[in-house]
Structure formats: C-alpha cells, structure tokens
Protein backbone atom coordinates (compact mmCIF):
# COMPACT_ATOMS: atom_id res chain seq x y z
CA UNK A 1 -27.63 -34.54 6.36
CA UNK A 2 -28.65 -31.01 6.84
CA UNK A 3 -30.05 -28.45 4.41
CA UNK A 4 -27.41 -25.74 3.16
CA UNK A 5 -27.61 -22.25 4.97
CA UNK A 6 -26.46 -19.37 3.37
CA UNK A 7 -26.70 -15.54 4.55
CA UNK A 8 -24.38 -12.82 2.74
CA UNK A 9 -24.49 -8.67 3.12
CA UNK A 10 -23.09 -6.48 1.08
CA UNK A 11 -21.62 -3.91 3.77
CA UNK A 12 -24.12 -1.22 6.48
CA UNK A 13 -24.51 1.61 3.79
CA UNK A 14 -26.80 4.26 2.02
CA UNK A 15 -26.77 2.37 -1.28
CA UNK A 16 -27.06 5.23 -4.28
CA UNK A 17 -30.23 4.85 -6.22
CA UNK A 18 -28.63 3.48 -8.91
CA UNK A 19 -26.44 1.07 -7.60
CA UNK A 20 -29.56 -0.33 -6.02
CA UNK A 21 -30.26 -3.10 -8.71
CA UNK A 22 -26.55 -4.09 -8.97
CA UNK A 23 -26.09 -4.63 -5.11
CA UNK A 24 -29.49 -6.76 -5.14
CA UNK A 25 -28.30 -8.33 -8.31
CA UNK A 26 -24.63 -9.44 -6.93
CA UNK A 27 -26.01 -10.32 -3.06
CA UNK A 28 -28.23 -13.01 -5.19
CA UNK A 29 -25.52 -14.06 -7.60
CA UNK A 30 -23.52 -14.58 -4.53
CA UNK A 31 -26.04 -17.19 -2.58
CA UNK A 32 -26.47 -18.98 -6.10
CA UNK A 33 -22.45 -19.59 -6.15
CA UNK A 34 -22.32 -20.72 -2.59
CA UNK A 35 -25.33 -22.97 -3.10
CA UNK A 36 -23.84 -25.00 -5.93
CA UNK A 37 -20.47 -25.33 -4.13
CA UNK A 38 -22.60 -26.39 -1.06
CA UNK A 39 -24.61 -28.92 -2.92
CA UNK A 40 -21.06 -30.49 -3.39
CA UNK A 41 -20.68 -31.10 -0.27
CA UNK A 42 -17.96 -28.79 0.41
CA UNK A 43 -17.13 -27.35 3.91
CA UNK A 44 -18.86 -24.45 5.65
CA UNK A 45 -15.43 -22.49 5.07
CA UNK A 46 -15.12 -23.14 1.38
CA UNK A 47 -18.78 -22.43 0.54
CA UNK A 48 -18.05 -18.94 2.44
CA UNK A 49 -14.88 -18.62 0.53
CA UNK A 50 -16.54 -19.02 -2.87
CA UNK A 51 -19.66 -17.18 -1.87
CA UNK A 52 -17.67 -14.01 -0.19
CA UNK A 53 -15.46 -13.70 -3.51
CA UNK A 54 -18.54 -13.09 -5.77
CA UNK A 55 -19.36 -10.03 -3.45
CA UNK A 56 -15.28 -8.90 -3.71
CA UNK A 57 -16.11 -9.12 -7.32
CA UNK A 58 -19.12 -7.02 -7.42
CA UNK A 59 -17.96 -3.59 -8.03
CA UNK A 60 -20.45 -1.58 -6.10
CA UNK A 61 -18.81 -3.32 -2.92
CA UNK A 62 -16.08 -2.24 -0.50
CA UNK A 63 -13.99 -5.61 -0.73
CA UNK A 64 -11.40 -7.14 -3.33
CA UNK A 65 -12.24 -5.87 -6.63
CA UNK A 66 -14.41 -3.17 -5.58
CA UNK A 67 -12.07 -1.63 -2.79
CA UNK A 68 -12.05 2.18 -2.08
CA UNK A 69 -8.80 4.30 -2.06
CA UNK A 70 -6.90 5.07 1.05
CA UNK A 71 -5.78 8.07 1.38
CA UNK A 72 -2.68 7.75 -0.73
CA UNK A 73 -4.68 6.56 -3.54
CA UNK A 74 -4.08 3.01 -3.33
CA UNK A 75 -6.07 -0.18 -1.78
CA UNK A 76 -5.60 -1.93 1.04
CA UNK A 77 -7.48 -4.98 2.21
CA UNK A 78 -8.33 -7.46 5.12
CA UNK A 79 -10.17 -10.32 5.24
CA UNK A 80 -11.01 -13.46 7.59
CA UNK A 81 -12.75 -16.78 7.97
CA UNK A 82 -13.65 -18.58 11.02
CA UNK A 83 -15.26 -21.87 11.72
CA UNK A 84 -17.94 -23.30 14.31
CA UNK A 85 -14.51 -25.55 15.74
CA UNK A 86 -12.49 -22.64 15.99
CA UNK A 87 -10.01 -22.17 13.19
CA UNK A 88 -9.31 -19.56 12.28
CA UNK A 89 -7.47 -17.31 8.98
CA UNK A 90 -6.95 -13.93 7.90
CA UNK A 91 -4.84 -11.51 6.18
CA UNK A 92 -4.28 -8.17 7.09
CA UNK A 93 -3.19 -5.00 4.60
CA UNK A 94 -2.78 -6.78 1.27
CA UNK A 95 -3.00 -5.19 -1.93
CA UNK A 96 -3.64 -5.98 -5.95
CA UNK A 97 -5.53 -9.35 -4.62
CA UNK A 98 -8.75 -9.61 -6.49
CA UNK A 99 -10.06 -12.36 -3.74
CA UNK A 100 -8.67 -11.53 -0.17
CA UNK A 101 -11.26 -14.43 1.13
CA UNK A 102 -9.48 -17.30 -0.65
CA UNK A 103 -6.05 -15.69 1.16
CA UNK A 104 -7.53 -15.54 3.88
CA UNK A 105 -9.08 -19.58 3.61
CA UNK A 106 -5.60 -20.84 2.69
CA UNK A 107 -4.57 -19.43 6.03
CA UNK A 108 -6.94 -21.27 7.73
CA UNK A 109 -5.43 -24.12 6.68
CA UNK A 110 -1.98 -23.19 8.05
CA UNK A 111 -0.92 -25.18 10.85
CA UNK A 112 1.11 -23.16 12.88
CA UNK A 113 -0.26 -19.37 11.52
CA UNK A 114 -3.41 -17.71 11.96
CA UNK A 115 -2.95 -14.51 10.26
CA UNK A 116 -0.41 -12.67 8.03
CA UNK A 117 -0.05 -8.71 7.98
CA UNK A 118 1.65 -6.61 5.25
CA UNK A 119 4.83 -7.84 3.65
CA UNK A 120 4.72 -11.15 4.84
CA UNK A 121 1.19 -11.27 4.09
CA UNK A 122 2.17 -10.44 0.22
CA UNK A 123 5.31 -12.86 0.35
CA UNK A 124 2.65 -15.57 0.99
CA UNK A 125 0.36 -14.04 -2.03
CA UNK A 126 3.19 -14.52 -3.88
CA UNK A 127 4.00 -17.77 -2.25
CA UNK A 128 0.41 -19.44 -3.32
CA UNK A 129 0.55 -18.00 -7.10
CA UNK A 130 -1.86 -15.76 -6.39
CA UNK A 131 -2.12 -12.82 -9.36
CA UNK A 132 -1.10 -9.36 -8.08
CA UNK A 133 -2.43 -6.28 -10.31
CA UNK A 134 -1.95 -2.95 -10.25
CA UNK A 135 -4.13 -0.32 -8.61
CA UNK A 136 -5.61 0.68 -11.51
CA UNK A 137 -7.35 -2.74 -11.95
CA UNK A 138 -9.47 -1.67 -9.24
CA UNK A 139 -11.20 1.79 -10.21
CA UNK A 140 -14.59 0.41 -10.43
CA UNK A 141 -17.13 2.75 -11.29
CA UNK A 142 -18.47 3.23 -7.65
CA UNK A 143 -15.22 4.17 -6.68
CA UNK A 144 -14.85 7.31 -9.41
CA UNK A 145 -18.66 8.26 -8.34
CA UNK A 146 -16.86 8.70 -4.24
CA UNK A 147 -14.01 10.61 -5.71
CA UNK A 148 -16.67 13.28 -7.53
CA UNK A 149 -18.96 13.08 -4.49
CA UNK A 150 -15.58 14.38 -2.18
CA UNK A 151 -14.22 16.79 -4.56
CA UNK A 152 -14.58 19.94 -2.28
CA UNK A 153 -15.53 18.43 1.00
CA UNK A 154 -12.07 18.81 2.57
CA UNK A 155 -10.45 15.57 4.53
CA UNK A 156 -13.09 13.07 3.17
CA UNK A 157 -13.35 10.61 5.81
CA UNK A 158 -14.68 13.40 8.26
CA UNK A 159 -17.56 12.25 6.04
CA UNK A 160 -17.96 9.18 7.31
CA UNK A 161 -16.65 9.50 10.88
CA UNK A 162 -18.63 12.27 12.19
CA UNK A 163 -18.30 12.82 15.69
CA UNK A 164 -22.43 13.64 15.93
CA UNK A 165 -23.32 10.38 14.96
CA UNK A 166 -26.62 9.49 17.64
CA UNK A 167 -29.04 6.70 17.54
CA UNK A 168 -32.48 6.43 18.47
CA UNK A 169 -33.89 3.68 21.12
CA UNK A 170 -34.61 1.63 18.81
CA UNK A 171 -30.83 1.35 17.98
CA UNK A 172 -31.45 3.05 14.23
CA UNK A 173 -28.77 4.95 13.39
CA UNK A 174 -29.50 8.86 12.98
CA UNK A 175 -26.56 10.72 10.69
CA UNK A 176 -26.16 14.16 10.97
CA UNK A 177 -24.04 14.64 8.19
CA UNK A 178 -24.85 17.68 5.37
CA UNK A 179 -24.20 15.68 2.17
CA UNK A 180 -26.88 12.65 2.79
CA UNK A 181 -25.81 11.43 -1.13
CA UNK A 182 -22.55 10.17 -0.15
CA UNK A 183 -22.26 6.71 -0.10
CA UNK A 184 -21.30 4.52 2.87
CA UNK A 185 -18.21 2.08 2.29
CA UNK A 186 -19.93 -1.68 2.43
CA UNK A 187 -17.72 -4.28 3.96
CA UNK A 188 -19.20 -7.74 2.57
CA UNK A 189 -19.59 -10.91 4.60
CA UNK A 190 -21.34 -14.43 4.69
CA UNK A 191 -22.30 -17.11 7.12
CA UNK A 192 -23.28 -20.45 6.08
CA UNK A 193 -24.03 -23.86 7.20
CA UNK A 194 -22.63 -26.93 5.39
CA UNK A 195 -24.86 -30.10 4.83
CA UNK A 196 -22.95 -31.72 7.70
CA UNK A 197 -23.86 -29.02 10.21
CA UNK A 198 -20.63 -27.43 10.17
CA UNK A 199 -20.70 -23.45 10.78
CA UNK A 200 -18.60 -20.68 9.45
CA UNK A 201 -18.33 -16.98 8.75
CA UNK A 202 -16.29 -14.96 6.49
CA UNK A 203 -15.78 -10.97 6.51
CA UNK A 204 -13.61 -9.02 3.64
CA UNK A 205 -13.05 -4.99 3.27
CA UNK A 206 -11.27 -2.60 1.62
CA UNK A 207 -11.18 -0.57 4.63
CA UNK A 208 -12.73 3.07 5.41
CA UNK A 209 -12.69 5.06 2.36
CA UNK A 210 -9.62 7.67 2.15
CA UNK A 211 -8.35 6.03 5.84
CA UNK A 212 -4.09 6.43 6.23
CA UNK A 213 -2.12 3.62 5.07
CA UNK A 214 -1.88 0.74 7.76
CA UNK A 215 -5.41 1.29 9.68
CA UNK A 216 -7.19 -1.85 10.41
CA UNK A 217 -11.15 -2.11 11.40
CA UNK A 218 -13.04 -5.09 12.53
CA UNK A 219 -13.07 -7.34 9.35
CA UNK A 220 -10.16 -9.61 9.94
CA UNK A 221 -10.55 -10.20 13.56
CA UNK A 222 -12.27 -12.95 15.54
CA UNK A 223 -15.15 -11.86 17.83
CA UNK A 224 -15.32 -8.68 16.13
CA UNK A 225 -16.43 -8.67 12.25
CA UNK A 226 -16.09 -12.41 11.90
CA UNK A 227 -16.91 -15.41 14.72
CA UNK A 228 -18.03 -18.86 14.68
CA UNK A 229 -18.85 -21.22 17.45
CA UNK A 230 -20.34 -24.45 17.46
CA UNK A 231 -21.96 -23.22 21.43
CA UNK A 232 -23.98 -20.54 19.38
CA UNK A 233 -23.46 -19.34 16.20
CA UNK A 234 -21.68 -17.72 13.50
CA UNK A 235 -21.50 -14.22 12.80
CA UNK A 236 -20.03 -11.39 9.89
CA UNK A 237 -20.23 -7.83 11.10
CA UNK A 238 -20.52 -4.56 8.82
CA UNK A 239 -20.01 -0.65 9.71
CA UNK A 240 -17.21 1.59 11.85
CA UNK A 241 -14.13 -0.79 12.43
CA UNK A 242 -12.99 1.11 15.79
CA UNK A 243 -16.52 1.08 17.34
CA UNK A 244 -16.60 -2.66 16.20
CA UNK A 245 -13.41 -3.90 17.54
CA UNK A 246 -13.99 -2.29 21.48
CA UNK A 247 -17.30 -4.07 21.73
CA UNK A 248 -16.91 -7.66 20.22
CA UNK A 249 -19.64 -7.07 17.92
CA UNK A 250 -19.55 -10.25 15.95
CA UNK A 251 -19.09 -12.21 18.77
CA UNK A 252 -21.37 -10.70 21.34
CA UNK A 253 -24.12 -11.19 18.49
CA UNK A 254 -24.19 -14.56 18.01
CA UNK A 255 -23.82 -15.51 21.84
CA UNK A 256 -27.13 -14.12 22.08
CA UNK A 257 -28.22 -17.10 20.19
CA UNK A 258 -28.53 -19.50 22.98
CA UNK A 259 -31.37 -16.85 24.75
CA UNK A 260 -33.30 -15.90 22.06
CA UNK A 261 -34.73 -16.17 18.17
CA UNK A 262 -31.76 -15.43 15.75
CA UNK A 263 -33.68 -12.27 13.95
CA UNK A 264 -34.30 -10.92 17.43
CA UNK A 265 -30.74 -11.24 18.99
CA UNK A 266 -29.29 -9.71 15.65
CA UNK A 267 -31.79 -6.68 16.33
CA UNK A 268 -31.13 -6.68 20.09
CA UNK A 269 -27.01 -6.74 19.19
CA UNK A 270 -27.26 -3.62 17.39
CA UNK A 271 -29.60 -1.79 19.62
CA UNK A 272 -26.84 -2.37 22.47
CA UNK A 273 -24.02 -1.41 20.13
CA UNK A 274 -26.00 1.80 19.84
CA UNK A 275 -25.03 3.16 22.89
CA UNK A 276 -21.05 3.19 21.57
CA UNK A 277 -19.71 6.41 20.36
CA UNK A 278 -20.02 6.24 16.27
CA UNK A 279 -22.22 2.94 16.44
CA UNK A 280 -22.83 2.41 12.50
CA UNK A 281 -23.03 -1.56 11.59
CA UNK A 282 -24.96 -4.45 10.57
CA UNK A 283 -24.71 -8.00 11.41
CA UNK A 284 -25.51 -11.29 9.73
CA UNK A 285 -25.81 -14.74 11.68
CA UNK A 286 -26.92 -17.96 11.68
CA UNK A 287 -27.88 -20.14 14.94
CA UNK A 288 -26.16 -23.53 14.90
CA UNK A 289 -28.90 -25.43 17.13
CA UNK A 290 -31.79 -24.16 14.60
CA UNK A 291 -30.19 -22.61 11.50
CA UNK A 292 -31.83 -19.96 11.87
CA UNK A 293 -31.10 -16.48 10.25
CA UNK A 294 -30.52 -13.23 11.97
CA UNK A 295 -29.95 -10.25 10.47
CA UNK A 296 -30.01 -6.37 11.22
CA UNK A 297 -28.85 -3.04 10.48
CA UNK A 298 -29.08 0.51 12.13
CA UNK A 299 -27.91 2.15 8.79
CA UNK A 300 -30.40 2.94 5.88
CA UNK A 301 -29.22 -0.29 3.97
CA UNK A 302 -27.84 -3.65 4.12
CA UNK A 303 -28.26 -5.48 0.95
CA UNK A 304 -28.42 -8.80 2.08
CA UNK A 305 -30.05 -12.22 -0.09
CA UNK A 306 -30.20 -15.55 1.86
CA UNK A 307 -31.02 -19.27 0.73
CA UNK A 308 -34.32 -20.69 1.72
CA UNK A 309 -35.16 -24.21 2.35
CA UNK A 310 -37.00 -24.80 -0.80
CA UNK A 311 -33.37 -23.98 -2.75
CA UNK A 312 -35.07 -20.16 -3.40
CA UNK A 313 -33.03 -16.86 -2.59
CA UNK A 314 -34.69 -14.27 -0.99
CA UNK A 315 -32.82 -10.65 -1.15
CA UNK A 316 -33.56 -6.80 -0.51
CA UNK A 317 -31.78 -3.31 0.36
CA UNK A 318 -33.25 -3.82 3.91
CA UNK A 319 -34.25 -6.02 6.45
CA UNK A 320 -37.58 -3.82 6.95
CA UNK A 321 -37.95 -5.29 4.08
CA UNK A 322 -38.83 -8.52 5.51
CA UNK A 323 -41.61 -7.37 7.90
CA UNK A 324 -41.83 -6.53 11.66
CA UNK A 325 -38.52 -7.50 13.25
C-alpha cells in the first residue's frame, strides 16, 4: 500500500492582496477533501475529481464556480482528467456547470468517447442530471473586482496577452504591462497518487478572461495542461493556453522525471518554456517511481498546498516559498 499524494494549484497569477488568505485558505481545503476521499481508497482519478472541484468552488479561482466572463459576458469552461494507464476525459466549452471536473471524470469512463465539445458536450450535462444555472450564479466577487479593474483599459485581454512579455534566464517571467494590479486568470489543477500507486492529473478553467466565444487553451488537452504516465509522471499545467498547447508543456514536464529530481525538472520545464513567445505558466507534478513533488512557476504566484507524509498540508502563494529550488 502506498501513502496518498496530493499536489493542487490554484492557477500562474498575481494574486490581489486580499484574495491572498482565501486562495491559501481554499488550496488547503482542497488537499483536506482529496485526502479523506483518498483514505477511502478511491482511485487516483476520483480523488483528483473531488479535490479539483473544491478549487472550481473557491471563488477567487478561474474554474467552475469562479469562472471569468468571455467577452460576451458569459462563461465558458474546459476541463480534463488523465490517468498514469492512459485514459483519458474532458469536456470542452460547457457552461452553467458548477463542477466541469466531475464532467470531465464521467467521460473518462466512456468507452468509446474521450471528449465532448459544445452542444453535445451540454446534451451529455443534461444526459448525467447534472444542474445547469444561469450566468448570474457565477459573479463571484473576484470576478466584479476584474470588471472595475478593466473599466477604461480598452479590449481587456490586451491585458493579459501582451506582446512584450520577456523572461529572464532564470525562466521568471518579467511583465511589462502598465497596470501591475490586475489580476491574472488562475486555471486550477491537481495531481495525486492513490494508495495503490495509481497516478492521475486533472486541469479545469474558465478560460482567458474577456477571450471570444469558442477559444480553447491548454486545460482540456493531454500533453498540454493535463498528462499522466505510468513511464514518468503526472502533470497539471497553469498560464497562456496558446503558448501551452505548441510546446506540450504538461507533458514535456513530467518526462523530465525519469532524468532528474521532480522539484528540479518542474523548474527546468519552465525555464525552457521561457524561450516561447508569451511564456506565462506554472506546473504541478508528481514522479511515479518516487512520489515525489515538483512544482514551479515563472509568474509572481502559484498558490499551491500539498499533502505530506505525516497526513500534514503544507501551502503558500509561492514556491520561493519553500526555499532554494
């Protein structure tokens, strides 16, 4: 039998100071959920389902619940799970679903579908019993503070796509952007190890704040914000969908695995994804030889909270947080 692992981020952001506490207070309610479903004895894809829709519920997050507006004013959502044996779910621009993940792990279990996009997606919401509610559901309190932040900016996600994005060699993330209070959009994700050894990862999103209706990023798509392999590892990926998608990032991460300490291939990961046009994101892993975490971020903040082996939770804003990486 093997001791639960549990790693979960709460999206590659600038956190406002005060949604600090509440992001460091939902990362930790979320390892405590997936802990007790773990302790079960439940599989590596339901303790990610149950731990990733706590963070869809937190309302300073970019996912279920706490998704930002498009730029039509409504929500639009993606999420996927993927497991160490390769399958495999997602669902792909869904809307009024309060828990994308648990879509997304009832696809998994699909035997002849992988993932659903749009109307069909919705017919098999509908399908499963899953509640539906209306837009206005979702106008958390972070997502009012974005709309004041962008009143007067012109087209708002400019804001978060600038073209002179650079990054040091070190792969941090340097932002040349005039308005340094607006918030980031934060994807959330988990990766977690069953006590059989089993792997999985799980990414959800509400998608690039103000983006058109119909753009997909990374979050629902295998090798790029979500992977598992039982060869390496398991992976959930954070940050600029389009940069994300070209360069494999969830994938490419935990493959690094096999050559090296999980903290230091999560660093090294990023610090190559640095030299991509627009390289904002974070990643989140876990070996499956060791267990081992990895975890880094070229943004100012990743809240992120993991379980140790002593059944403690360790969390913070950052991983400099956790000493020399």
């Amino acid at each position: 039998m093997y001791q639960p692992k549990i790693l979960v981020h709460l999206g590659a952001s600038e956190v406002p100071e005060q949604f600090q506490a509440k992001s460091l207070e939902w990362v930790r309610k979320a390892v405590e959920k997936g802990y007790e479903v773990a302790k079960t004895g439940a599989s590596a894809e339901d303790i990610v389902a149950a731990t990733v829709s706590v963070l869809e519920d937190c309302p300073v997050s970019d996912a279920g619940f706490g998704s930002v507006y498009n730029a039509d004013g409504g929500h639009q959502m993606d999420a996927g799970i993927m497991t160490g044996d390769k399958k495999y779910g997602a669902i792909v621009s869904i809307h009024g679903v309060q828990n994308p993940i648990r879509v997304a792990r009832l696809m998994v279990d699909d035997p002849k579908f992988s993932i659903l996009c749009g109307e069909g997606a919705m017919e098999f919401v509908k399908k499963n019993n899953i509640p539906i509610l209306p837009d206005s559901e979702f106008a958390t309190e972070y997502n009012r503070y974005y709309q004041e932040m962008f009143a007067g900016h012109g087209d708002p996600l400019d804001l978060f796509v600038t073209p002179d994005t650079v990054n040091n060699e070190d792969g941090q993330n340097i932002d040349h952007d005039d308005n340094p209070e607006l918030p980031e959009h934060g994807t959330v994700g988990c990766v977690a190890r069953d006590i059989h050894g089993r792997i999985a990862a799980g990414t959800s999103t509400g998608g690039t704040p103000f983006a058109p209706r119909g753009r997909v990023g990374d979050s629902p798509f295998p090798g790029c914000g979500v992977w598992a392999d039982d060869n390496d590892g398991c992976a959930s990926c954070t940050g600029y969908g389009e940069s994300i998608l070209v360069e494999m990032l969830a994938a490419k991460s935990a493959q690094r695995v096999t050559k090296m300490p999980a903290m230091i291939a999560a660093r090294e990961a990023i610090r190559a994804f640095a030299k991509t046009p627009r390289s904002v994101a974070g990643v989140i892993m876990i070996a499956k030889a060791t267990g081992e975490y990895g975890l880094f971020h070229n943004t100012v903040h990743m809240p992120f909270a993991f379980l140790n082996e002593d059944g403690t939770i360790t969390s913070g804003l950052s991983v400099g947080e956790l000493g020399e990486q």
